[in-house]
N, C-alpha and C. Protein backbone atom coordinates (compact mmCIF):
# COMPACT_ATOMS: atom_id res chain seq x y z
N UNK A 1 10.09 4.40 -5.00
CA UNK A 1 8.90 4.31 -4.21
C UNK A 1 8.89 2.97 -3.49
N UNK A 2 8.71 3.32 -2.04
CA UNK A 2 8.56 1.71 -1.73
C UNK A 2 6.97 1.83 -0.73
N UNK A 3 6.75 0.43 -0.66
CA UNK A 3 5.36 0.06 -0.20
C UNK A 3 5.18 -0.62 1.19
N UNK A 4 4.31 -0.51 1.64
CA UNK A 4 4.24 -0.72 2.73
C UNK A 4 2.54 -2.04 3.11
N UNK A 5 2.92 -3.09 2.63
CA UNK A 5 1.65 -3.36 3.04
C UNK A 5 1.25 -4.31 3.81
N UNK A 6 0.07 -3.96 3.93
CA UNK A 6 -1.18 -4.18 5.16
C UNK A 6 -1.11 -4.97 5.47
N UNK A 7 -1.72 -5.56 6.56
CA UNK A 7 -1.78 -7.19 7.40
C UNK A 7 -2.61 -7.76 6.93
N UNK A 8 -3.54 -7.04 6.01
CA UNK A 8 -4.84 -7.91 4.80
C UNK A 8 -3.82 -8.52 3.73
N UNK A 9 -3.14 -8.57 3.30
CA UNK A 9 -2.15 -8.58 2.20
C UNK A 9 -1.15 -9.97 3.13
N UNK A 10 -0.64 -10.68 1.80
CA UNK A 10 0.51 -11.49 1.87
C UNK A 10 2.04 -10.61 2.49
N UNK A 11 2.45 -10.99 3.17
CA UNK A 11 4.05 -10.74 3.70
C UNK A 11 4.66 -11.15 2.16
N UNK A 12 4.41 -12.21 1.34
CA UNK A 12 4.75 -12.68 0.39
C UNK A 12 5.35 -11.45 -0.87
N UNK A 13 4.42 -10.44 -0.94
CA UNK A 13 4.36 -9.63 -1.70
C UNK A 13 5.43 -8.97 -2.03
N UNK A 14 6.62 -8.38 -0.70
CA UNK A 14 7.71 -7.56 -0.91
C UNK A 14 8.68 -8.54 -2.09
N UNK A 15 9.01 -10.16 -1.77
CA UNK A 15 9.42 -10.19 -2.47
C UNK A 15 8.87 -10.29 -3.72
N UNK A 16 7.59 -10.79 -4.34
CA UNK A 16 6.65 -10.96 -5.33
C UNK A 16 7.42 -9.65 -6.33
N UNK A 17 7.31 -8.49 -5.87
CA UNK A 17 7.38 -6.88 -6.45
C UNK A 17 8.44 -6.37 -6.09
N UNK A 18 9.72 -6.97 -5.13
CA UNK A 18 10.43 -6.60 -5.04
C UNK A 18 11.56 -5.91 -6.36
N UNK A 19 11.35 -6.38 -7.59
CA UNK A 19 12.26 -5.78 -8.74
C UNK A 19 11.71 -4.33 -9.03
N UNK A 20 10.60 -3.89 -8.66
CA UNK A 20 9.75 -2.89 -8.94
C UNK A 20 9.19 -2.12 -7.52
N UNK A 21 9.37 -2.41 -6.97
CA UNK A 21 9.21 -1.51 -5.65
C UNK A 21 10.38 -1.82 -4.38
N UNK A 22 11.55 -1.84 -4.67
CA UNK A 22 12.56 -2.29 -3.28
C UNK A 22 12.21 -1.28 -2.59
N UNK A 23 12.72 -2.29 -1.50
CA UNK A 23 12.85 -1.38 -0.10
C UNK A 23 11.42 -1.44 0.46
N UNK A 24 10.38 -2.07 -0.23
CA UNK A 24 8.64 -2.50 0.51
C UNK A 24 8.87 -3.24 1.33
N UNK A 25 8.08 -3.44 2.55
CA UNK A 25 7.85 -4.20 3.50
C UNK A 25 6.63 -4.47 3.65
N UNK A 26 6.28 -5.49 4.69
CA UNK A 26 4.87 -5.78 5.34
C UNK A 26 4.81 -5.02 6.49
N UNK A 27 3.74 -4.90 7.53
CA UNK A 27 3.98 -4.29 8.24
C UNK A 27 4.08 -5.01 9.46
N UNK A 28 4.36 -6.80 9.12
CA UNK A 28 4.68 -7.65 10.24
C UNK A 28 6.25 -7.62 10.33
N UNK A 29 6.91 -6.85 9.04
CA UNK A 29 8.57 -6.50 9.18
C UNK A 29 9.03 -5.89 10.07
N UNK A 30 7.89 -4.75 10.76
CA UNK A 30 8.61 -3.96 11.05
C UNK A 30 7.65 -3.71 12.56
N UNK A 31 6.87 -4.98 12.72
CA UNK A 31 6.20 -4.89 14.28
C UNK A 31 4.78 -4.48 13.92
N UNK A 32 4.51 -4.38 13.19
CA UNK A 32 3.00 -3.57 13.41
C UNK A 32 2.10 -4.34 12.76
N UNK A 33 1.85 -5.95 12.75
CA UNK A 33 1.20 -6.77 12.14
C UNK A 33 -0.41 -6.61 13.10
N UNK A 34 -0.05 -6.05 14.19
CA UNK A 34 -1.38 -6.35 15.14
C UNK A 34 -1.51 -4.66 15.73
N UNK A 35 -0.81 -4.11 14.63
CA UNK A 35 -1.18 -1.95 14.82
C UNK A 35 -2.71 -1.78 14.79
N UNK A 36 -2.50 -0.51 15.00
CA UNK A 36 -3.93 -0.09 14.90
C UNK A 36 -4.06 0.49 13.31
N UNK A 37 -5.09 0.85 12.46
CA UNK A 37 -4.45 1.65 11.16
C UNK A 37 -3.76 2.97 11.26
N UNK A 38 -4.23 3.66 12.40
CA UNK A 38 -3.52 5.42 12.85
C UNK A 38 -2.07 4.78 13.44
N UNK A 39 -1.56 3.99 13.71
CA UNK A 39 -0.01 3.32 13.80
C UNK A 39 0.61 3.18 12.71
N UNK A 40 -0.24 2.36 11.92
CA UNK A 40 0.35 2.35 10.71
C UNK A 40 0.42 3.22 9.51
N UNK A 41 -0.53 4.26 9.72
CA UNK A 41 -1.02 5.13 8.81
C UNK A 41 0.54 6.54 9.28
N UNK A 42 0.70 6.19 10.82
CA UNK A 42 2.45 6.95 11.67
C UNK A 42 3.21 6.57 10.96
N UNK A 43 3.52 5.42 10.61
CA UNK A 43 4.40 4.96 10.35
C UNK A 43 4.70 4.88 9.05
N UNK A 44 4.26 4.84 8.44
CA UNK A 44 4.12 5.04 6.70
C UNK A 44 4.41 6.64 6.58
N UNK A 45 3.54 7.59 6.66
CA UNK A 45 4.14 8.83 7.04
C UNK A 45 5.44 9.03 7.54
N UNK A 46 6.22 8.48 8.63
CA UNK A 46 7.40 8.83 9.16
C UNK A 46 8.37 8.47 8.29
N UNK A 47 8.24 6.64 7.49
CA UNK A 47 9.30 6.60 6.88
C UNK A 47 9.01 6.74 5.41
N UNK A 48 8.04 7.44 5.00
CA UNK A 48 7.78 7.67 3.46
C UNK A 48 7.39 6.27 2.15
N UNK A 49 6.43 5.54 3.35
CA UNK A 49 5.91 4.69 2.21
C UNK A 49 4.82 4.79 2.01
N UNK A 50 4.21 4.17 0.77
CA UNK A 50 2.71 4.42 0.11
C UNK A 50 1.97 3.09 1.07
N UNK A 51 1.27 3.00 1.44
CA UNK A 51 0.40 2.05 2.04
C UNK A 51 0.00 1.26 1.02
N UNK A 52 -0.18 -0.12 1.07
CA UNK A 52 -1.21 -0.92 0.18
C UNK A 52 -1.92 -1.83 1.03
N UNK A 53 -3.09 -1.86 0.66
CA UNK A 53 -4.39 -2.02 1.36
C UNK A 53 -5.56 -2.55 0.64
N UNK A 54 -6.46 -3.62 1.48
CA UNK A 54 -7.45 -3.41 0.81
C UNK A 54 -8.93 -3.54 2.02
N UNK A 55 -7.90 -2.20 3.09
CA UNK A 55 -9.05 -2.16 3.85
C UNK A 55 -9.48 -0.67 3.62
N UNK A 56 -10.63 -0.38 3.62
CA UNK A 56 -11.64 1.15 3.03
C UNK A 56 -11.00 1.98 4.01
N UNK A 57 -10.66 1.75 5.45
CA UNK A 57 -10.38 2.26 6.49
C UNK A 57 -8.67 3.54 6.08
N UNK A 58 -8.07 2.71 5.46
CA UNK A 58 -7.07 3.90 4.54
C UNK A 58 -7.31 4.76 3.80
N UNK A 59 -8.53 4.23 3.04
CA UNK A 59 -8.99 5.38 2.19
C UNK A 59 -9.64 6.43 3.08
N UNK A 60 -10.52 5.97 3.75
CA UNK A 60 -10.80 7.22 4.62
C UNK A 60 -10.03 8.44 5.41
N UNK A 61 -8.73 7.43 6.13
CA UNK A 61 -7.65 7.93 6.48
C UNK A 61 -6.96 8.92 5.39
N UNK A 62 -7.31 8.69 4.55
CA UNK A 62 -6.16 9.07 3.26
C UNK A 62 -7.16 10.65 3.05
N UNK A 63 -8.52 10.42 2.59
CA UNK A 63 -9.08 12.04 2.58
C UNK A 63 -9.44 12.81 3.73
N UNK A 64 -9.00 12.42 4.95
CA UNK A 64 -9.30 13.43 6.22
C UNK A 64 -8.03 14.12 6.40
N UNK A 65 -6.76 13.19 6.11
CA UNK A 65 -5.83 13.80 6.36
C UNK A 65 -4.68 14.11 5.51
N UNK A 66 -5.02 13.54 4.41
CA UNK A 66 -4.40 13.88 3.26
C UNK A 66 -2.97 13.57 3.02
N UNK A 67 -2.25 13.01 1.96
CA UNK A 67 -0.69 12.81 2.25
C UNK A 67 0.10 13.55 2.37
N UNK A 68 1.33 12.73 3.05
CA UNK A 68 1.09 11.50 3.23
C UNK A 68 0.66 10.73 4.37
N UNK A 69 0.82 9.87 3.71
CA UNK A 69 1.07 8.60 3.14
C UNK A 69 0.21 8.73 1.90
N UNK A 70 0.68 8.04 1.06
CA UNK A 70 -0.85 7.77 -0.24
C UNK A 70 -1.13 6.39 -0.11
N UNK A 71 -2.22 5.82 -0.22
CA UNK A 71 -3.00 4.60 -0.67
C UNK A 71 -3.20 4.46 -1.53
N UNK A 72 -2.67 2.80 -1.90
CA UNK A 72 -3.12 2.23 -2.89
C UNK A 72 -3.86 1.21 -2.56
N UNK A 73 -5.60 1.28 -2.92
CA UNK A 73 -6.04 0.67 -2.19
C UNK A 73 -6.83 -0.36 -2.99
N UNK A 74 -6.63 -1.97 -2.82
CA UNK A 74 -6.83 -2.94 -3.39
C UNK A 74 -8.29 -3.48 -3.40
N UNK A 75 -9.13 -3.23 -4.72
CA UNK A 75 -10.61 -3.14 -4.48
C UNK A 75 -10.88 -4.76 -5.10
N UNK A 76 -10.18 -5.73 -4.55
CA UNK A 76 -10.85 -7.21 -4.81
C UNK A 76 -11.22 -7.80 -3.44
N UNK A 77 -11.99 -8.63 -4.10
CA UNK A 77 -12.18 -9.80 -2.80
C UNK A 77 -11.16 -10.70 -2.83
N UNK A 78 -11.88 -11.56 -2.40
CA UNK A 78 -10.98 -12.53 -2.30
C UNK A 78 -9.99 -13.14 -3.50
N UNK A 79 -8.77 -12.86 -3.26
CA UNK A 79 -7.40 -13.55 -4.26
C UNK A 79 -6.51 -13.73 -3.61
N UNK A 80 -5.64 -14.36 -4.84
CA UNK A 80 -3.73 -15.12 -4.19
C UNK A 80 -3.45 -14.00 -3.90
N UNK A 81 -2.53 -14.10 -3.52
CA UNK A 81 -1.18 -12.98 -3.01
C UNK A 81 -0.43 -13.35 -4.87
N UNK A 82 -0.73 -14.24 -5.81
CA UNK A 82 -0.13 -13.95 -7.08
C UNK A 82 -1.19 -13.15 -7.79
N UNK A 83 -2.47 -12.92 -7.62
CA UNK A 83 -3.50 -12.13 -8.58
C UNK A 83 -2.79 -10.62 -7.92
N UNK A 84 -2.49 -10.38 -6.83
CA UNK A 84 -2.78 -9.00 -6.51
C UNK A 84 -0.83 -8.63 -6.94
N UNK A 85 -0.28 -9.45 -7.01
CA UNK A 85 1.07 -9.29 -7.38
C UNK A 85 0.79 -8.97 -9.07
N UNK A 86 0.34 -9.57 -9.75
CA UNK A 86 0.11 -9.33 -10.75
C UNK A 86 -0.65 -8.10 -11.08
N UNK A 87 -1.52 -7.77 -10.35
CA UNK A 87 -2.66 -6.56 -10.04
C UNK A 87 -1.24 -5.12 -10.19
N UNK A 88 -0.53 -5.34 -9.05
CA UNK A 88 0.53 -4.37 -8.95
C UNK A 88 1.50 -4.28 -10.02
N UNK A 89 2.08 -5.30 -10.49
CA UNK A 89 2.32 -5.50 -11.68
C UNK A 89 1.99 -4.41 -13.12
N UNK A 90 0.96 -5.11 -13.19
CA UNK A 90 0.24 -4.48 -14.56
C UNK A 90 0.07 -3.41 -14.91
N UNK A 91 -0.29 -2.75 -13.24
CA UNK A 91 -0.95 -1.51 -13.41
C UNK A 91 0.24 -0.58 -12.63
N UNK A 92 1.39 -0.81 -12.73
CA UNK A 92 2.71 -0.29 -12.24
C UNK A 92 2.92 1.18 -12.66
N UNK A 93 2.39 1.10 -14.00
CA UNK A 93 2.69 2.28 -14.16
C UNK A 93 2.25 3.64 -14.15
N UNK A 94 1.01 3.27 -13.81
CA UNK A 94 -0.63 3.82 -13.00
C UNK A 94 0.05 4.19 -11.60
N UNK A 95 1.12 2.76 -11.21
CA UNK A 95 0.68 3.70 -9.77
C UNK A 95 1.90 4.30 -9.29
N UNK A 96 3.49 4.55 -10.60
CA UNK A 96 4.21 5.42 -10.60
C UNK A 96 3.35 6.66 -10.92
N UNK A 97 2.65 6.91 -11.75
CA UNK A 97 2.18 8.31 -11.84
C UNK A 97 1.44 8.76 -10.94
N UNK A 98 0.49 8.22 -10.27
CA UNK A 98 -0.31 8.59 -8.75
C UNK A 98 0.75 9.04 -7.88
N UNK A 99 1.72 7.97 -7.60
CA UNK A 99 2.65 8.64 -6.53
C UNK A 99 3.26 9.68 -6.82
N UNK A 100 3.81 10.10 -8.26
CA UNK A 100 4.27 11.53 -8.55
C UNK A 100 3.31 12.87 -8.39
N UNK A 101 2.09 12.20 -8.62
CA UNK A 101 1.03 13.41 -8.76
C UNK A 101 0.76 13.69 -7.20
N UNK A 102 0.99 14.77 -6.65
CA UNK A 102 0.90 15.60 -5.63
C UNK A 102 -0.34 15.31 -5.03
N UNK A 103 -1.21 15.93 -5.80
CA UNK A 103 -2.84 16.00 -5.63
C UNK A 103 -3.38 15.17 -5.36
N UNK A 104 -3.22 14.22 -5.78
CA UNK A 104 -3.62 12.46 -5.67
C UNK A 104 -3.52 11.95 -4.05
N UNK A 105 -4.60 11.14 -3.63
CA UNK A 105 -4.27 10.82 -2.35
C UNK A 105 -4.60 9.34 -2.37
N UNK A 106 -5.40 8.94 -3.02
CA UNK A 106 -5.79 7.46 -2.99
C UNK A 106 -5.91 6.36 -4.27
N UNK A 107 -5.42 5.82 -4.60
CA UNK A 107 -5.45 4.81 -5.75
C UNK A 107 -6.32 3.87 -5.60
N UNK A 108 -7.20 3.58 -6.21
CA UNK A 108 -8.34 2.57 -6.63
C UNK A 108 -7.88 1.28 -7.25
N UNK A 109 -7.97 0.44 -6.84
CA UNK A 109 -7.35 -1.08 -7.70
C UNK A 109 -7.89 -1.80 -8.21
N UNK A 110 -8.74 -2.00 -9.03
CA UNK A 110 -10.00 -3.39 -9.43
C UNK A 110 -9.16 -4.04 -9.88
C-alpha cells in the first residue's frame, strides 16, 4: 500500500513511514502541491494510492464517489509532522485492514 499525502501534511512524511508504506509520496512529488482536491483525488485513483489528509474535503470526496481512492483522514489539529508519523505508525495496523476491507471508504485518525 502506498500513500499519497496532502499538501496539509509534511513532504517529510514519505520518508518518516517510508519502512511501512514505500513507494508514498507527497503530492508536491509529483506536481500537484497547488491541485485542486478533484486533481488529486485523479490522481490517487489513477495510480492506486490511499490519500492522507487532514482536510474533511476527502472525506466528502470519498462518500459521493466512493473508492477509490480511500482516505485516511487525519482528525488533529495542529502537530509535528513526528506526532502524525507516529499517529500512522501506531495505528498501522488499523489502517492495513481498512485498506483490505472493500467496503471501507474513509479512515478516521484521532
Amino acid at each position: 500500500m502506498k500513500l499519497l499525502f496532502d499538501q496539509n501534511l509534511s513532504p517529510n512524511l514519505t520518508e518518516v513511514l517510508r519502512d511501512l508504506f514505500p513507494g508514498s509520496l507527497h503530492v508536491r512529488d509529483v506536481g500537484l502541491d497547488a491541485a485542486t482536491d478533484a486533481a488529486v483525488w485523479a490522481y490517487a485513483k489513477e495510480q492506486a494510492f490511499v490519500v492522507v489528509s487532514k482536510d474533511a474535503d476527502f472525506r466528502h470526496l470519498g462518500f459521493t464517489y466512493g473508492p477509490p481512492p480511500k482516505i485516511v483522514w487525519i482528525q488533529r489539529g495542529n502537530c509535528t509532522t513526528r506526532e502524525i508519523g507516529a499517529l500512522l505508525r501506531e495505528r498501522s495496523d488499523e489502517v492495513f485492514a481498512f485498506y483490505e476491507n472493500e467496503s471501507e471508504v474513509v479512515l478516521a485518525l484521532r
